[in-house]
C-alpha atoms as a PDB file:
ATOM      1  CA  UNK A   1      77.324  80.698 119.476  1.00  0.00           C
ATOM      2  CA  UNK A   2      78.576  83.474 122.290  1.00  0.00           C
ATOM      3  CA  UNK A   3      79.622  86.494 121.383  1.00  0.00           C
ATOM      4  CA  UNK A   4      82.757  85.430 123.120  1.00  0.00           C
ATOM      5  CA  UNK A   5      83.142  82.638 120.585  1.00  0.00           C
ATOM      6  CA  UNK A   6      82.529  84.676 117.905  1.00  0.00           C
ATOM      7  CA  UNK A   7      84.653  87.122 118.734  1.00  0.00           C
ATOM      8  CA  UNK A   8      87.546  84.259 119.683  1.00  0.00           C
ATOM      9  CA  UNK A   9      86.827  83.506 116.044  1.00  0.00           C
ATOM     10  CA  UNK A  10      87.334  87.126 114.475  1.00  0.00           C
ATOM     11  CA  UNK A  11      90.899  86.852 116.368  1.00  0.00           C
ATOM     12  CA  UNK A  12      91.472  83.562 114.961  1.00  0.00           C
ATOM     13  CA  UNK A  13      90.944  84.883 111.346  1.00  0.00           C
ATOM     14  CA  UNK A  14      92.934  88.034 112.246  1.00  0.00           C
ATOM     15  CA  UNK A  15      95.905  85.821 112.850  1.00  0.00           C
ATOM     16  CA  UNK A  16      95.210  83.598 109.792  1.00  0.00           C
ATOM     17  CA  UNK A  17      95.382  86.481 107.968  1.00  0.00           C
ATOM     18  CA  UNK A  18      98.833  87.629 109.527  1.00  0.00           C
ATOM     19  CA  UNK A  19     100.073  83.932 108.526  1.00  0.00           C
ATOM     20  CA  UNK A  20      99.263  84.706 105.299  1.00  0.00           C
ATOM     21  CA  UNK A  21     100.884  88.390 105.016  1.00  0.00           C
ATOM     22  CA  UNK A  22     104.270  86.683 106.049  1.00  0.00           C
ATOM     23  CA  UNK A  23     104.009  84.049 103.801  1.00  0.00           C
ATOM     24  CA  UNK A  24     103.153  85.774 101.092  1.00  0.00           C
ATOM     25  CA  UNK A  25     106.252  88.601 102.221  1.00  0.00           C
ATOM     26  CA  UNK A  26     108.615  85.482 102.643  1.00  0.00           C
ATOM     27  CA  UNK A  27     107.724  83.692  99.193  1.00  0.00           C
ATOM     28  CA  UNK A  28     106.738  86.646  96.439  1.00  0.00           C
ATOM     29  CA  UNK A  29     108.891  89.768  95.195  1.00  0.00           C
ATOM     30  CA  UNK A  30     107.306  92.715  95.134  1.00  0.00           C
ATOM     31  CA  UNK A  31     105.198  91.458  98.275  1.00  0.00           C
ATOM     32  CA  UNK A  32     104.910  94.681 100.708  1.00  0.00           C
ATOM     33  CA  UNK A  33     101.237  94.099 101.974  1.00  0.00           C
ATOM     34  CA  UNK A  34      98.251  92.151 101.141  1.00  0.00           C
ATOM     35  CA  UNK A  35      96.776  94.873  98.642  1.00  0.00           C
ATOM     36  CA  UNK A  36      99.796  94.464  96.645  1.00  0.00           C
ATOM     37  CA  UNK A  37      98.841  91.341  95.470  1.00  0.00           C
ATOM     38  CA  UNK A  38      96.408  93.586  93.380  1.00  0.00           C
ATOM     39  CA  UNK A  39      98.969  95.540  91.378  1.00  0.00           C
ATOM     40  CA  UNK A  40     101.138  92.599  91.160  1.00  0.00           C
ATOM     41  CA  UNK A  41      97.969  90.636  89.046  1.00  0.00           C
ATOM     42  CA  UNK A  42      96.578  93.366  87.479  1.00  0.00           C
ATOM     43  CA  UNK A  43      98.794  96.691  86.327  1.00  0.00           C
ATOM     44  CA  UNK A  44     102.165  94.710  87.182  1.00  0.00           C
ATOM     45  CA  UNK A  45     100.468  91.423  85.519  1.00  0.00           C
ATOM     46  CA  UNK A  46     103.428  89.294  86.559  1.00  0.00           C
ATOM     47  CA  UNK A  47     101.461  87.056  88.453  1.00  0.00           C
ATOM     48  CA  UNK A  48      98.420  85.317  87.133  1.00  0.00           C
ATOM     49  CA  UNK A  49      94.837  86.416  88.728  1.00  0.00           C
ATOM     50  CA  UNK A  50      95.124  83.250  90.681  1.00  0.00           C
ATOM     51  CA  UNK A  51      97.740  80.405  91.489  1.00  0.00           C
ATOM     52  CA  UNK A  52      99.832  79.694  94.299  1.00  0.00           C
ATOM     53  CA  UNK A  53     102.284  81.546  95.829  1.00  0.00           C
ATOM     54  CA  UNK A  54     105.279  79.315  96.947  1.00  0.00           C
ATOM     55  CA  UNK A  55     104.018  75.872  97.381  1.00  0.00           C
ATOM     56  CA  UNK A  56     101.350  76.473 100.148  1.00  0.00           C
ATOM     57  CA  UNK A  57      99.737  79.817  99.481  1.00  0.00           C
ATOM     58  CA  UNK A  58      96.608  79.605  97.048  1.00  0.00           C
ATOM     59  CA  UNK A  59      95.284  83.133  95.566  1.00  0.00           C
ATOM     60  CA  UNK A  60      92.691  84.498  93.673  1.00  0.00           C
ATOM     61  CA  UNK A  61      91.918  87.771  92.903  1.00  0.00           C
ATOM     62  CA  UNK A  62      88.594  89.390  92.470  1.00  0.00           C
ATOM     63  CA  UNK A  63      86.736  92.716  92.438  1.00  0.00           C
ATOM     64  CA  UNK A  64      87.912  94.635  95.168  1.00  0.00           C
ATOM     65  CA  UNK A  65      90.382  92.199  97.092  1.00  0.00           C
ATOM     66  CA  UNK A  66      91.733  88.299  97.037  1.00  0.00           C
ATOM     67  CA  UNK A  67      90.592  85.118  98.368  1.00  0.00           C
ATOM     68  CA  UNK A  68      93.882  83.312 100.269  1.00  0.00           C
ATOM     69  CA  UNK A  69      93.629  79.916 101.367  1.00  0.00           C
ATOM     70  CA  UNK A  70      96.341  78.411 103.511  1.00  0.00           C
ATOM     71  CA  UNK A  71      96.838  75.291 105.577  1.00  0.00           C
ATOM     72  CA  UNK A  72      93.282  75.088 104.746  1.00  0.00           C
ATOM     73  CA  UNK A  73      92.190  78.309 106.326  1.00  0.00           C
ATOM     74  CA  UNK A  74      89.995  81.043 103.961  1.00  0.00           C
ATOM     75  CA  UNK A  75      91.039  84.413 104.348  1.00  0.00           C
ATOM     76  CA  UNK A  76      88.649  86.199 101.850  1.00  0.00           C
ATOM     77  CA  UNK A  77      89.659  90.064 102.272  1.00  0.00           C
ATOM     78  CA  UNK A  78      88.776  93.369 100.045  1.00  0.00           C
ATOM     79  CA  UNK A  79      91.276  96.487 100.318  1.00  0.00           C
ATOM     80  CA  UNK A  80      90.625  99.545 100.453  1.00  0.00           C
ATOM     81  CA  UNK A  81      92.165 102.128  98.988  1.00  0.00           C
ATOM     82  CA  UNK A  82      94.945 103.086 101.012  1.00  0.00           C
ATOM     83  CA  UNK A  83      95.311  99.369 101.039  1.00  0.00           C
ATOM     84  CA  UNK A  84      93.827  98.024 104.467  1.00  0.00           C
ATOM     85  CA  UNK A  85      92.253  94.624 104.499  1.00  0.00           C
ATOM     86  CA  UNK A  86      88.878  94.707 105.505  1.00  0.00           C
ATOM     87  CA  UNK A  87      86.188  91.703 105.801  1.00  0.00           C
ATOM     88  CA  UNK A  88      82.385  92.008 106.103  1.00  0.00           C
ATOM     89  CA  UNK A  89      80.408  88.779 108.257  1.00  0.00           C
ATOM     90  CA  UNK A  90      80.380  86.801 104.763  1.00  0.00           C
ATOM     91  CA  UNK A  91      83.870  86.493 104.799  1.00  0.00           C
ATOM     92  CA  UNK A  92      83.768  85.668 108.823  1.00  0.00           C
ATOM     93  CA  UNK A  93      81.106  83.119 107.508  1.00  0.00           C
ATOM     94  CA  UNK A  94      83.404  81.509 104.739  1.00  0.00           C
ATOM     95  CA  UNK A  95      86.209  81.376 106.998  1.00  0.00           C
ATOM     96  CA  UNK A  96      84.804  79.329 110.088  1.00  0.00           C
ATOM     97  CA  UNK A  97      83.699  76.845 107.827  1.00  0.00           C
ATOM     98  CA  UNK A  98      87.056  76.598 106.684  1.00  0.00           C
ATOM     99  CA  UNK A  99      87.990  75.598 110.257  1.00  0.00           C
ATOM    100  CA  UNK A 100      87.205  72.638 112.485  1.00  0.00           C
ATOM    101  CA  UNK A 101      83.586  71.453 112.066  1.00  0.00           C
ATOM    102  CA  UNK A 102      81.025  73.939 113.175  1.00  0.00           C
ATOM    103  CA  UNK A 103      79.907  73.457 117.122  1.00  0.00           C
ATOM    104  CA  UNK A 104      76.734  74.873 116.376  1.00  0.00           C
ATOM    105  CA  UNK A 105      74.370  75.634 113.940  1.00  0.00           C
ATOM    106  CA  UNK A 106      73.150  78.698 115.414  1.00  0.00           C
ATOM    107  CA  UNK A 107      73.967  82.502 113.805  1.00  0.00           C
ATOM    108  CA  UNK A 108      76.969  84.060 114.619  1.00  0.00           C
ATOM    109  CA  UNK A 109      76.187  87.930 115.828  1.00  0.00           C
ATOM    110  CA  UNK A 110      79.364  89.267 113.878  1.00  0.00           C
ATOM    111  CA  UNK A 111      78.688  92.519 114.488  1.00  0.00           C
ATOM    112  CA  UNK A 112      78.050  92.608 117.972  1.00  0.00           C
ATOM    113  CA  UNK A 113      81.761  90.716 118.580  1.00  0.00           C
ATOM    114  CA  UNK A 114      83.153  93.245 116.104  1.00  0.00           C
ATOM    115  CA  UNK A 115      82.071  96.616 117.645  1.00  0.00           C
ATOM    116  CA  UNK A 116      83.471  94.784 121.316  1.00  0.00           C
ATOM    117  CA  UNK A 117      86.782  94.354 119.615  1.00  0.00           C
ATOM    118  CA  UNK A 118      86.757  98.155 118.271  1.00  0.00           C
ATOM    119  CA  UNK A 119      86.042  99.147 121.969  1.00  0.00           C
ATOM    120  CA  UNK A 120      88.859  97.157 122.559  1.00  0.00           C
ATOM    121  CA  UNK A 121      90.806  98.828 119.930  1.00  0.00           C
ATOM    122  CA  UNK A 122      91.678  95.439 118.011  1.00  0.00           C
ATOM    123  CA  UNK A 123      89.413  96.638 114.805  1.00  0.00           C
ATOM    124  CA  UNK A 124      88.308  99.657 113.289  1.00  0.00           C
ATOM    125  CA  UNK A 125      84.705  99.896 111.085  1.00  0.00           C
ATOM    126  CA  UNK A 126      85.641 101.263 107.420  1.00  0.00           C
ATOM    127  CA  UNK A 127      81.577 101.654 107.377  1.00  0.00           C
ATOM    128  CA  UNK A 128      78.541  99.500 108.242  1.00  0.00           C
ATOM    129  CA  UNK A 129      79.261  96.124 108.254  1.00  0.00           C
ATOM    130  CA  UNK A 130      82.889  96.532 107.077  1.00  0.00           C
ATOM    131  CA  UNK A 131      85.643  95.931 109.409  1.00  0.00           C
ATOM    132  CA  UNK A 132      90.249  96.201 109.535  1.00  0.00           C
ATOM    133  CA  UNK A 133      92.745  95.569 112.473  1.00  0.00           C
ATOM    134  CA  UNK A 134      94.152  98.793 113.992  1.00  0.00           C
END
């Protein structure tokens, strides 16, 4: 893979994750942000630790952040917390695979098509490895 690809791919999963923030705003109270989703399951506990939220939007929360899958894309994301989403290569990883089959079976350099799109100003790293949109 390019860089170019990868980093076509990090914008792909930026706006699978967007899909999913509106959904999730447009079908469950209480929705604000992502990281809500946390104190909705956990201190809140009126959602379960994982379902579906309206008919399309599957959940389950973990450790630090959720696992979404919609339309059959993966959107694995940990908050921080002030709340911002953040994803590490493993989630980059788990969410290409979600997508068409892979063109190649060479590694992805994640990091390298990260720090361009913090140049850019798209992302910002939380710390080694761990990146969030602007």
């Amino acid at each position: 893979m390019s860089v170019a690809q990868d980093r076509d791919a990090i914008l792909a999963f930026l706006g699978a994750l967007h899909r999913v923030d509106a959904y999730a705003r447009d079908h469950l109270k209480g929705m604000d942000r992502p990281s809500d989703i946390l104190r909705l399951a956990r201190s809140q506990r009126s959602i379960a630790p994982k379902g579906v939220i309206g008919e399309a939007l599957e959940y389950n929360v973990h450790g630090a952040g959720c696992r979404f899958v919609l339309d059959g894309a993966e959107v694995d994301i940990d908050f921080t917390s002030d709340g911002a989403c953040t994803f590490d290569s493993w989630r980059l990883d788990a969410f290409v695979e979600t997508q068409s089959a892979p063109e190649s079976e060479e590694p992805r350099d994640w990091e390298t098509a990260c720090r361009i799109l913090v140049a850019e100003g798209v992302l910002q790293q939380i710390r080694p490895g761990w990146f969030a949109s602007v």
